[in-house]
C-alpha atoms as a PDB file:
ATOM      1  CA  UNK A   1      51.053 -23.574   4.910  1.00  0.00           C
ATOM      2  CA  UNK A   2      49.529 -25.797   7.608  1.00  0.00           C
ATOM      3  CA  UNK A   3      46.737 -28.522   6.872  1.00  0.00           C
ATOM      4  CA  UNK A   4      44.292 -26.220   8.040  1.00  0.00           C
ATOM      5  CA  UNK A   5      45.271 -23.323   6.082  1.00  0.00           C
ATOM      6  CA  UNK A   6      45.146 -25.890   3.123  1.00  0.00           C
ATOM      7  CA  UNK A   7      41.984 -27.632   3.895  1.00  0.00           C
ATOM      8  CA  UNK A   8      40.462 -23.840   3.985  1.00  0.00           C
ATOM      9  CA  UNK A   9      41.861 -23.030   1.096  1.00  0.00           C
ATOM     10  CA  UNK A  10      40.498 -25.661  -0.725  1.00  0.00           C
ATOM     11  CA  UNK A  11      36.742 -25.031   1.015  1.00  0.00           C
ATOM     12  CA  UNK A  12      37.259 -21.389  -0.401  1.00  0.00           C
ATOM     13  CA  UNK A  13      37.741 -22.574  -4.157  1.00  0.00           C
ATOM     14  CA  UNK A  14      35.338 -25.349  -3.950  1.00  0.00           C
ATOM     15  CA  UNK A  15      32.587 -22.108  -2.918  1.00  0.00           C
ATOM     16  CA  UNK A  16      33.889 -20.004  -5.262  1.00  0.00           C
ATOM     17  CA  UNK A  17      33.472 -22.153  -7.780  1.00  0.00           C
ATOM     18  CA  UNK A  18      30.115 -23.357  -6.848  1.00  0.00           C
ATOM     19  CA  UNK A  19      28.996 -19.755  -7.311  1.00  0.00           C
ATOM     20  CA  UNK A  20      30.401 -19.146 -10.327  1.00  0.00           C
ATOM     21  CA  UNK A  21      28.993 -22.349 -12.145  1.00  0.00           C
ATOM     22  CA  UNK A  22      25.697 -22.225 -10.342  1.00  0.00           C
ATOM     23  CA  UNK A  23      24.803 -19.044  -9.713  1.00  0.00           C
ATOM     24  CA  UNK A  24      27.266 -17.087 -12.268  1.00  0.00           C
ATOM     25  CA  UNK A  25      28.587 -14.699  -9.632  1.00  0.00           C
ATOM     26  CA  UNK A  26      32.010 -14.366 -10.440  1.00  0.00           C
ATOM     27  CA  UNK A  27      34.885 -13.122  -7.918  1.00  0.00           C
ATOM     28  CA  UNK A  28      38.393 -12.126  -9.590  1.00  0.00           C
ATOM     29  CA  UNK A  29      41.575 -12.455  -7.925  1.00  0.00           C
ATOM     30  CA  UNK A  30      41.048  -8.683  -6.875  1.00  0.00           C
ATOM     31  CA  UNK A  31      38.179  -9.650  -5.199  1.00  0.00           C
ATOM     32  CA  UNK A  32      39.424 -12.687  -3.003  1.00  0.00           C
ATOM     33  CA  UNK A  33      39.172 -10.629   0.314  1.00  0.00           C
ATOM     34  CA  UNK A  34      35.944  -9.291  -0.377  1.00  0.00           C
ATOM     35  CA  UNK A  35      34.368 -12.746  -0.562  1.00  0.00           C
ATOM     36  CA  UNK A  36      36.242 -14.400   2.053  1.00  0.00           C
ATOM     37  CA  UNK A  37      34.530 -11.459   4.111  1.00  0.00           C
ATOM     38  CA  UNK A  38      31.152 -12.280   2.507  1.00  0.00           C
ATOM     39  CA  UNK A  39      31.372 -16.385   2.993  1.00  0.00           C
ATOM     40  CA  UNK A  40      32.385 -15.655   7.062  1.00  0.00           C
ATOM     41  CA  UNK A  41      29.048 -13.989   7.299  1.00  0.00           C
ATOM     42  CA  UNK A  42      27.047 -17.096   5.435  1.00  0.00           C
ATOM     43  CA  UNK A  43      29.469 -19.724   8.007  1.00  0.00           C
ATOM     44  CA  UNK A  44      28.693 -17.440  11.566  1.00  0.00           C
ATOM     45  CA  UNK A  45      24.763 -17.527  10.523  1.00  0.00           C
ATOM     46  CA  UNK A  46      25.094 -21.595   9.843  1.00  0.00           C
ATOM     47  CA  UNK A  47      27.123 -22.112  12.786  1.00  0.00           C
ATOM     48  CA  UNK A  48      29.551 -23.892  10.949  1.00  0.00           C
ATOM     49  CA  UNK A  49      33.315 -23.708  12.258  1.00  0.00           C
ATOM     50  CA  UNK A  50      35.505 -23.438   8.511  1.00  0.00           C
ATOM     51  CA  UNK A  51      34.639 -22.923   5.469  1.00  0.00           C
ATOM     52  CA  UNK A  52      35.734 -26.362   3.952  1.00  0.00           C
ATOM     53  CA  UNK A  53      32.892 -27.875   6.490  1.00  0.00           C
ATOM     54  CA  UNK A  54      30.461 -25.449   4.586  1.00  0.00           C
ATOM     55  CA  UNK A  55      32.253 -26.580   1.314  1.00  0.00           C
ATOM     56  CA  UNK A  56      31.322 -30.059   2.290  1.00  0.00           C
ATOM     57  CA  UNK A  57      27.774 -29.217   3.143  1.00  0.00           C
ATOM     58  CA  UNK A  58      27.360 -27.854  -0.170  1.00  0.00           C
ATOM     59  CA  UNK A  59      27.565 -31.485  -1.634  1.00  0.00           C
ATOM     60  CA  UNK A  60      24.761 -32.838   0.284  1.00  0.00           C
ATOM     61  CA  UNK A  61      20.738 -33.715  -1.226  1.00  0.00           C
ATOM     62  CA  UNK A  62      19.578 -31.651   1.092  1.00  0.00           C
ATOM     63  CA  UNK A  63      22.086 -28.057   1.272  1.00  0.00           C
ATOM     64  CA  UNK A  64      19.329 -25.963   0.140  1.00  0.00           C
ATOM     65  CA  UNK A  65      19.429 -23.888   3.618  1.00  0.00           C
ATOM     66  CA  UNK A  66      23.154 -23.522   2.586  1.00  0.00           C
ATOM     67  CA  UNK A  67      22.742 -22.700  -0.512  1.00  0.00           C
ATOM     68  CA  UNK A  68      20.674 -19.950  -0.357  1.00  0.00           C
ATOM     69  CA  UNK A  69      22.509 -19.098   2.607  1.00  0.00           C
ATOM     70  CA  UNK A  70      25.810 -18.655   0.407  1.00  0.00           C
ATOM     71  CA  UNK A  71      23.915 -17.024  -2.449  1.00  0.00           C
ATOM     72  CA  UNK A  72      22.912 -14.120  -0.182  1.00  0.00           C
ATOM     73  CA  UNK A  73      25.939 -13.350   1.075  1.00  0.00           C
ATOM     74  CA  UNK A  74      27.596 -13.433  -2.294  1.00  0.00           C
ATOM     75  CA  UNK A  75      25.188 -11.336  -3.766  1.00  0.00           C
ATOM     76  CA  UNK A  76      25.468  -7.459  -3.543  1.00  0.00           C
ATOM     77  CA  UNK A  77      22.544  -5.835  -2.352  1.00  0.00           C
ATOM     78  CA  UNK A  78      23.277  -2.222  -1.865  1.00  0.00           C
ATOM     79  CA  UNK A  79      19.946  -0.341  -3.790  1.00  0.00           C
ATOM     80  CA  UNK A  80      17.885   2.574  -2.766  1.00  0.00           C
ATOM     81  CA  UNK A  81      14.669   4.001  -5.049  1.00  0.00           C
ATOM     82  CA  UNK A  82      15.365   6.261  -8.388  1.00  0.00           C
ATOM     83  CA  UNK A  83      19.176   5.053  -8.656  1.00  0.00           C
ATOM     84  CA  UNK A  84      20.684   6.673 -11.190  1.00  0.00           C
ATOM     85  CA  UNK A  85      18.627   8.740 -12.382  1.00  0.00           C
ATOM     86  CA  UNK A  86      19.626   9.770 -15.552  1.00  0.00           C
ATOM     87  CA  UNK A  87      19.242   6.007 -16.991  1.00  0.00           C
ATOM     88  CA  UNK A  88      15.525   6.482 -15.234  1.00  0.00           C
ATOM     89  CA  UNK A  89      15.172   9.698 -16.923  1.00  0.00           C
ATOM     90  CA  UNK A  90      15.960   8.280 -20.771  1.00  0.00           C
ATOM     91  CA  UNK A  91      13.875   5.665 -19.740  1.00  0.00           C
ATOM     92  CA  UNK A  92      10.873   7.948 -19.175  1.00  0.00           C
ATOM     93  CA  UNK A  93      11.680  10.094 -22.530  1.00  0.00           C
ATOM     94  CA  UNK A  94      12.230   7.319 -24.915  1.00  0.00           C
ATOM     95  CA  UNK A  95      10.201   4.251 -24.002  1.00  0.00           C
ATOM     96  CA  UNK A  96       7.495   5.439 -21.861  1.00  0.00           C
ATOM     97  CA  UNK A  97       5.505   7.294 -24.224  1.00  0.00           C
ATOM     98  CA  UNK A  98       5.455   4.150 -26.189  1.00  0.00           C
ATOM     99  CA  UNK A  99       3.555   2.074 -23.397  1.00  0.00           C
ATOM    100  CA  UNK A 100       1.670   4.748 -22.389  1.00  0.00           C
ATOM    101  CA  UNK A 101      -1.481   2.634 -25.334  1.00  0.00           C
ATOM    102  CA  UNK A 102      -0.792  -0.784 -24.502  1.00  0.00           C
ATOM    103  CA  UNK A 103      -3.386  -2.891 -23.008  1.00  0.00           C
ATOM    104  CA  UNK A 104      -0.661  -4.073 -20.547  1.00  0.00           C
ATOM    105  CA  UNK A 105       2.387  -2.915 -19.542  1.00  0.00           C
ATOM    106  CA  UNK A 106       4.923  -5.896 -18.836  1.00  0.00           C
ATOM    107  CA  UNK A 107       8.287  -5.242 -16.793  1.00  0.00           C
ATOM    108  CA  UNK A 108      10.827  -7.353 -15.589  1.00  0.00           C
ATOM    109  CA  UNK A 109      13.457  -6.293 -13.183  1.00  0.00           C
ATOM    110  CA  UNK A 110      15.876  -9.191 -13.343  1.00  0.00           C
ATOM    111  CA  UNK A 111      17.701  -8.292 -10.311  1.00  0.00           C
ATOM    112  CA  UNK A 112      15.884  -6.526  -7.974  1.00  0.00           C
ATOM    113  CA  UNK A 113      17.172  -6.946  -4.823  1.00  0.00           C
ATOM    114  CA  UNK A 114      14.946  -5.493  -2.295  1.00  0.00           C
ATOM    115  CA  UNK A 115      12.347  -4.371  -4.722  1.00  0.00           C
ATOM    116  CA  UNK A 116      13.459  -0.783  -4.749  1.00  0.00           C
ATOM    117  CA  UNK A 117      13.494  -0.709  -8.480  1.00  0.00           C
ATOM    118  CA  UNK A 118      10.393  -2.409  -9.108  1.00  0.00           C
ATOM    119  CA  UNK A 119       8.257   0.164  -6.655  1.00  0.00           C
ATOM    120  CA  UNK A 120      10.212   3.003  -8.386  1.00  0.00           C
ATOM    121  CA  UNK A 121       9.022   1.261 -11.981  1.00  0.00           C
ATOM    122  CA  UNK A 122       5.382   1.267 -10.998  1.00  0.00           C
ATOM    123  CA  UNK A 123       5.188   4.838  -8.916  1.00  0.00           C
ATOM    124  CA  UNK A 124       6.683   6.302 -12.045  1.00  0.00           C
ATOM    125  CA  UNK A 125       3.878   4.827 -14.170  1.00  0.00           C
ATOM    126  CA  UNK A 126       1.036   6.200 -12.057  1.00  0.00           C
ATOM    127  CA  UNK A 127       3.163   9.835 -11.885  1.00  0.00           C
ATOM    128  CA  UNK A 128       3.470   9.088 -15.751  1.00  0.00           C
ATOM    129  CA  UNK A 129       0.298   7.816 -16.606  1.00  0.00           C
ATOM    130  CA  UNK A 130      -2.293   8.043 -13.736  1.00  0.00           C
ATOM    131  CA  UNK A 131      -2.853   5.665 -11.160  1.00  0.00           C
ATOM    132  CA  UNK A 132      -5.558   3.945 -13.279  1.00  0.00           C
ATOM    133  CA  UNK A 133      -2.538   2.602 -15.134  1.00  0.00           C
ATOM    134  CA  UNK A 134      -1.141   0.364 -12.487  1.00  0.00           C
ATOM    135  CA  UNK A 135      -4.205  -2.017 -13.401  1.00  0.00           C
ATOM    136  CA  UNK A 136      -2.637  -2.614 -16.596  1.00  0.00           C
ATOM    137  CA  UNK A 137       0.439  -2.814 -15.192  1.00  0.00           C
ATOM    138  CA  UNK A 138       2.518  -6.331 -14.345  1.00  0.00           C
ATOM    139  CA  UNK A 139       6.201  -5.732 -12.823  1.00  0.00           C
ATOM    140  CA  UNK A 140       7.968  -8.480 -11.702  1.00  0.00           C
ATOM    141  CA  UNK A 141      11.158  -8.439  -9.715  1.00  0.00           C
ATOM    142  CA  UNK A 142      13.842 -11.744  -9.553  1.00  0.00           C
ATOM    143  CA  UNK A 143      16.730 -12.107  -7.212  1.00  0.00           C
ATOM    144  CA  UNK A 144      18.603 -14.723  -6.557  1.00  0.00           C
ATOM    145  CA  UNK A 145      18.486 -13.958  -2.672  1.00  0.00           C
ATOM    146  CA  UNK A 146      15.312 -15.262  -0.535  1.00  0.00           C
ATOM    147  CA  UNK A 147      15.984 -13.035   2.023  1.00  0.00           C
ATOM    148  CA  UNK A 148      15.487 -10.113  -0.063  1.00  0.00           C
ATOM    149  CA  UNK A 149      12.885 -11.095  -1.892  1.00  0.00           C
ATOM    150  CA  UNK A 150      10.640 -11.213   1.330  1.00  0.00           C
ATOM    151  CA  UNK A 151      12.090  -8.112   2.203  1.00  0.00           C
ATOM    152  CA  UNK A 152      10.619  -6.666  -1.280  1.00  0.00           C
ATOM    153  CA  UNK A 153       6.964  -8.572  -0.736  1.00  0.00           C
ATOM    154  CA  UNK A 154       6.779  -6.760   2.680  1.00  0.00           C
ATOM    155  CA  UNK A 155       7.458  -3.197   1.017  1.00  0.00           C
ATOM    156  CA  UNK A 156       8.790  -1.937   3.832  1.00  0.00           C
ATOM    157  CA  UNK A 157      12.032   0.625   3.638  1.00  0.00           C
ATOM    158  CA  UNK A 158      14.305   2.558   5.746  1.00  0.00           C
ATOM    159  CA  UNK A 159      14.555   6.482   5.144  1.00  0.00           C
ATOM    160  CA  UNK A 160      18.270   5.702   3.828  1.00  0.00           C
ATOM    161  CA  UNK A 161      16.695   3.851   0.676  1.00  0.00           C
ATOM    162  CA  UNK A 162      14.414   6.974  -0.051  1.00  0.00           C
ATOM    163  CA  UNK A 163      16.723   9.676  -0.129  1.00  0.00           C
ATOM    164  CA  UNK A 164      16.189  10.319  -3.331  1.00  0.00           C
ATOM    165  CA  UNK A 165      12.354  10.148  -3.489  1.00  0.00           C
ATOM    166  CA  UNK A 166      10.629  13.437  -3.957  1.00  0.00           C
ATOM    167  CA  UNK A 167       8.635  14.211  -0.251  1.00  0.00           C
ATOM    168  CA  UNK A 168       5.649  14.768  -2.492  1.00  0.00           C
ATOM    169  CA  UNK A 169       6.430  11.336  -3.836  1.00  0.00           C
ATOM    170  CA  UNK A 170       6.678  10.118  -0.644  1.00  0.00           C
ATOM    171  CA  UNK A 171       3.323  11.782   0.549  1.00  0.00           C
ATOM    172  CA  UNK A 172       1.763  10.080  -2.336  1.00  0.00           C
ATOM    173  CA  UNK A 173       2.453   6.698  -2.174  1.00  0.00           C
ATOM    174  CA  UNK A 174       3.945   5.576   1.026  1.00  0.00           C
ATOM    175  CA  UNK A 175       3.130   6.209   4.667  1.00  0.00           C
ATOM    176  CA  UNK A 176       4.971   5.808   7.909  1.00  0.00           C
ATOM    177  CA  UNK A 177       4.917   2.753  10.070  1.00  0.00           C
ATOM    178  CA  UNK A 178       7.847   2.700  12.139  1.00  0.00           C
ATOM    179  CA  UNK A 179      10.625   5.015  13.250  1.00  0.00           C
ATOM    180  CA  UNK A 180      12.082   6.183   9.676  1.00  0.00           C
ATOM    181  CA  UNK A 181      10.269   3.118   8.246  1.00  0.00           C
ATOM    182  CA  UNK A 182       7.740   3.704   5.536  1.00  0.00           C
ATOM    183  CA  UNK A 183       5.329   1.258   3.672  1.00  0.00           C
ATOM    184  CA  UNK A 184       4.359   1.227  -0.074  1.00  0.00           C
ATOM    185  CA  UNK A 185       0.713   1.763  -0.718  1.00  0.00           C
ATOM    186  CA  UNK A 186      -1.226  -0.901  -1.557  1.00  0.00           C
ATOM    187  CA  UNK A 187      -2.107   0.610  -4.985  1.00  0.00           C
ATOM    188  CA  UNK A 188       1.785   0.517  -5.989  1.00  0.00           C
ATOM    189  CA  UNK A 189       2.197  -2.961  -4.294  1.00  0.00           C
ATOM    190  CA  UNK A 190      -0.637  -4.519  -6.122  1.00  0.00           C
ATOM    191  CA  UNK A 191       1.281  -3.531  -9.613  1.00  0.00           C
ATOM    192  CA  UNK A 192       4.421  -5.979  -8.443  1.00  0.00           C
ATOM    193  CA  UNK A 193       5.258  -9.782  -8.006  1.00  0.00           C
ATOM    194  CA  UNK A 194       8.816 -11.041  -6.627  1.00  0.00           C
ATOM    195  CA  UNK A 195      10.136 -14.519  -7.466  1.00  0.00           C
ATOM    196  CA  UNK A 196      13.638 -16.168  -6.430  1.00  0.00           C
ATOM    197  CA  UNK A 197      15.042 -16.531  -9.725  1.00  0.00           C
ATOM    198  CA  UNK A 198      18.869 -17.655 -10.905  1.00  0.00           C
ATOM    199  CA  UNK A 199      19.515 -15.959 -14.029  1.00  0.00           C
ATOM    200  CA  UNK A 200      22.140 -18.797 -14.958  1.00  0.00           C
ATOM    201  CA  UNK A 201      19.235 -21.064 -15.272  1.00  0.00           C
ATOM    202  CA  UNK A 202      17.722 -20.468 -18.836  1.00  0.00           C
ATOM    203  CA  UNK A 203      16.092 -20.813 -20.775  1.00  0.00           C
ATOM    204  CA  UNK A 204      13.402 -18.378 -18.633  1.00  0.00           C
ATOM    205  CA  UNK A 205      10.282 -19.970 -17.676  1.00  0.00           C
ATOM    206  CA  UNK A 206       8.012 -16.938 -19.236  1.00  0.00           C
ATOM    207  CA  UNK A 207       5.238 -17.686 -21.129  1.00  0.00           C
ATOM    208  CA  UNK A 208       4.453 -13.949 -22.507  1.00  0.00           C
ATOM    209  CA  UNK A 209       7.284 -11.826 -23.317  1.00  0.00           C
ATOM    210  CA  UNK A 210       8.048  -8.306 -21.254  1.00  0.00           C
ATOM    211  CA  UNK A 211       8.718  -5.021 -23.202  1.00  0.00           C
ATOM    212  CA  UNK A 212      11.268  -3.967 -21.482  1.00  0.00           C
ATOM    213  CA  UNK A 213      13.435  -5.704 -19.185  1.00  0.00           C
ATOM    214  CA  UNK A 214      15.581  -3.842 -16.249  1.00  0.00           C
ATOM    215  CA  UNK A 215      19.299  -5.460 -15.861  1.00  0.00           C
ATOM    216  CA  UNK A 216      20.860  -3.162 -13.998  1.00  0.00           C
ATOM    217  CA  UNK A 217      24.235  -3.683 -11.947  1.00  0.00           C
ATOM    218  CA  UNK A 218      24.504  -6.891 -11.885  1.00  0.00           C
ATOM    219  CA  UNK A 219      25.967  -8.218 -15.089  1.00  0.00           C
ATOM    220  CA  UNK A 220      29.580  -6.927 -14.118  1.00  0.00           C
ATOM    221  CA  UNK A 221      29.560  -9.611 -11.215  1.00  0.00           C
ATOM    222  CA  UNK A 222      29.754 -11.852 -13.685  1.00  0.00           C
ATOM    223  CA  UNK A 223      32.221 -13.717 -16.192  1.00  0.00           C
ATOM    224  CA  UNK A 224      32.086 -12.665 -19.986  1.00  0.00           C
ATOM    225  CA  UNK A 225      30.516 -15.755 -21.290  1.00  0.00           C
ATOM    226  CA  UNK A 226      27.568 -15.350 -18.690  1.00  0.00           C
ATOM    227  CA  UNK A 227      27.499 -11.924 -19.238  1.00  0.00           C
ATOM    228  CA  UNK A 228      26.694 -13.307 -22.765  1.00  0.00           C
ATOM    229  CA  UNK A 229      24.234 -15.586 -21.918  1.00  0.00           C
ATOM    230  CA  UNK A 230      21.891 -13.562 -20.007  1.00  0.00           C
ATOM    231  CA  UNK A 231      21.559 -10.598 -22.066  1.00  0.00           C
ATOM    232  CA  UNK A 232      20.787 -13.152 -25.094  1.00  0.00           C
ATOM    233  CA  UNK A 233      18.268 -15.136 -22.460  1.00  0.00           C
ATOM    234  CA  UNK A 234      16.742 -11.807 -21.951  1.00  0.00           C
ATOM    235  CA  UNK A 235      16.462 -11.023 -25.590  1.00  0.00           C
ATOM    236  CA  UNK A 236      14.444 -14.741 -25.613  1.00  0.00           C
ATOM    237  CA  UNK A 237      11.965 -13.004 -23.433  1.00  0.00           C
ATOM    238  CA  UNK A 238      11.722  -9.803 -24.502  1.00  0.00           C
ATOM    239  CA  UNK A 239       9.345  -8.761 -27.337  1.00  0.00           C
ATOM    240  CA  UNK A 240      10.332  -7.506 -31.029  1.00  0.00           C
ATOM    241  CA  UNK A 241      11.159  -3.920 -30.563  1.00  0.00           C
ATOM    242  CA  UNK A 242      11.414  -4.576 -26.596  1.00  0.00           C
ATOM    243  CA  UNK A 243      14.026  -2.560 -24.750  1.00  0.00           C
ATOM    244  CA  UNK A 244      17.169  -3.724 -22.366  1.00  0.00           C
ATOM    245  CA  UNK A 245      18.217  -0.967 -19.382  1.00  0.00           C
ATOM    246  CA  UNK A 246      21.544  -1.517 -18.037  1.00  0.00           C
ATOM    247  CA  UNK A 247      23.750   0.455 -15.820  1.00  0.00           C
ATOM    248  CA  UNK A 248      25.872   3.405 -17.380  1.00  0.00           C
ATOM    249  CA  UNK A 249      28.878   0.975 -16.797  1.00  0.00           C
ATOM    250  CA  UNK A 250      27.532  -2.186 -18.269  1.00  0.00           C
ATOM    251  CA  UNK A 251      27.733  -2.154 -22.572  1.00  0.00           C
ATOM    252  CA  UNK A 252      26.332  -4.722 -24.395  1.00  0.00           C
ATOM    253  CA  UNK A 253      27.001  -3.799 -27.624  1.00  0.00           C
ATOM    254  CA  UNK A 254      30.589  -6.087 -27.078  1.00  0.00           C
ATOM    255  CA  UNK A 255      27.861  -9.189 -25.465  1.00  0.00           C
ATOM    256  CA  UNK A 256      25.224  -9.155 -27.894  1.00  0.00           C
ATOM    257  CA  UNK A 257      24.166  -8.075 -31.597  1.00  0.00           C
ATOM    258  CA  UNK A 258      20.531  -8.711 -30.482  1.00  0.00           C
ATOM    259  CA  UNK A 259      20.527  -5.156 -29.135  1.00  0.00           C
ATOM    260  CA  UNK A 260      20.999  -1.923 -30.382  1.00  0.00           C
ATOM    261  CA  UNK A 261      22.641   0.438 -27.755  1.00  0.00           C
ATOM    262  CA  UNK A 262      20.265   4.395 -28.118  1.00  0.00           C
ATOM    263  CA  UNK A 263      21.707   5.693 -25.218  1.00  0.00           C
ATOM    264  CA  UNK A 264      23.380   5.535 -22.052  1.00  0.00           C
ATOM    265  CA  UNK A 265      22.344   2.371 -20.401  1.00  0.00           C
ATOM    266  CA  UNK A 266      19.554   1.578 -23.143  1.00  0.00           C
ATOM    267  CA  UNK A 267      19.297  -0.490 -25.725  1.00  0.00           C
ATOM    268  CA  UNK A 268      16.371  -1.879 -28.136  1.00  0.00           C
ATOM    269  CA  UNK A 269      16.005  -5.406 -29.632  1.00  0.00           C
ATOM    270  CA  UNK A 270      15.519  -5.083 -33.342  1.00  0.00           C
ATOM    271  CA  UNK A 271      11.843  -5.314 -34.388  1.00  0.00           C
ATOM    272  CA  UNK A 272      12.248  -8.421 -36.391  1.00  0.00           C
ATOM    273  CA  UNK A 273      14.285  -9.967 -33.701  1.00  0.00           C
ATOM    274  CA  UNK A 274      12.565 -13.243 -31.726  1.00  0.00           C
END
């Protein structure tokens, strides 16, 4: 192996690394190539010629332009509205009904990429409830990607993200502003907040806890004993009797006796729990 090929290699586990530690997004062996792919896109956008020179920027006071830069393209971002609908439609059956009273209605969707599951959240709640309800309603989406967080403030999507949006749906709460581009109403929009958020960094800075707390797809990026940390973090936040939605894929009953699985990609925090 030449200097060079050395000299990368050692930029490539000094990111990896980095990301794991900071950021908790964990790459495996099997996925070497994939992030090697990932980190070429973060270099071409900062101009920078290796990786070990972006390695070495990483160290500096003021890397926060590489930072987030290497975040992003770590990060998997692949969403589109309603995914997986079955979780969605458990969700509606057996914790819906029981916000349907409350005063307020307080989501989190603690990795929400380019808001697609936050503006699902609230249209379901004014199909569920009436659109009265979305002035009761507080959903907040955190990602640790700036890029698509503004992406999720403008609320603007390509027709490839709504696929699975009912046209009536569609009608209701979004109109067209581009060529297959369509815009989120303002009554929807008004229902959601989106904050850059690492969820390595607890405890969370929430004042008033959520009652249910979307985690979906993300927590198999990372290492078991972050895996165990954030869905204990999120039982912090979450309020006795508070629910967790994962993905189908993601159990926590092996991360976490705070939660009770029900069913397939839900679980509830027990009502004593704080």
């Amino acid at each position: 192996m030449t200097q060079q090929a050395i000299s990368e290699e050692t930029g490539f586990e000094a990111i990896r690394t980095w990301l794991e530690r900071t950021c908790a997004i964990h790459y495996p062996p099997t996925k070497r190539a994939l992030l090697h792919q990932r980190l070429g896109r973060a270099q071409r956008s900062l101009g920078m010629s290796t990786l070990s020179q972006m390695a070495q920027a990483l160290q500096h006071a003021d890397a926060r332009d590489v930072q987030l830069a290497i975040m992003h393209a770590a990060s998997t971002n692949h969403t589109y509205f309603y995914r997986e609908k079955d979780v969605l439609g458990s969700f509606r059956a057996e914790v819906m009904p029981l916000l349907a009273t409350r005063s307020e209605i307080r989501l989190w969707s603690a990795a929400c990429s380019t808001g697609d599951e936050v503006y699902t959240l609230a249209i379901m709640i004014a199909e569920a409830f009436g659109p009265e309800a979305l002035r009761r309603t507080h959903i907040l989406g955190t990602d640790i990607s700036a890029p698509v967080i503004e992406r999720a403030e403008a609320g603007v999507f390509p027709r490839r993200q709504l696929e699975q949006v009912p046209d009536a749906i569609l009608r209701r709460y979004m109109h067209p502003v581009g060529i297959d581009q369509f815009r989120i109403n303002d009554e929807i929009r008004a229902a959601c907040t989106f904050r850059r958020m690492n969820l390595k960094k607890a405890p969370f800075p929430f004042q008033r806890p959520f009652q249910a707390v979307f985690c979906r797809n993300v927590l198999y990026y990372f290492a078991h004993a972050d895996q165990v940390d954030v869905v204990n973090s999120v039982a912090d936040v979450t309020e006795p009797g508070g629910w967790l939605v994962t993905s189908v894929t993601e159990n926590v009953r092996e991360l976490s006796t705070r939660w009770t699985p029900v069913t397939s990609g839900i679980s509830r925090k027990s009502e004593r729990a704080m």
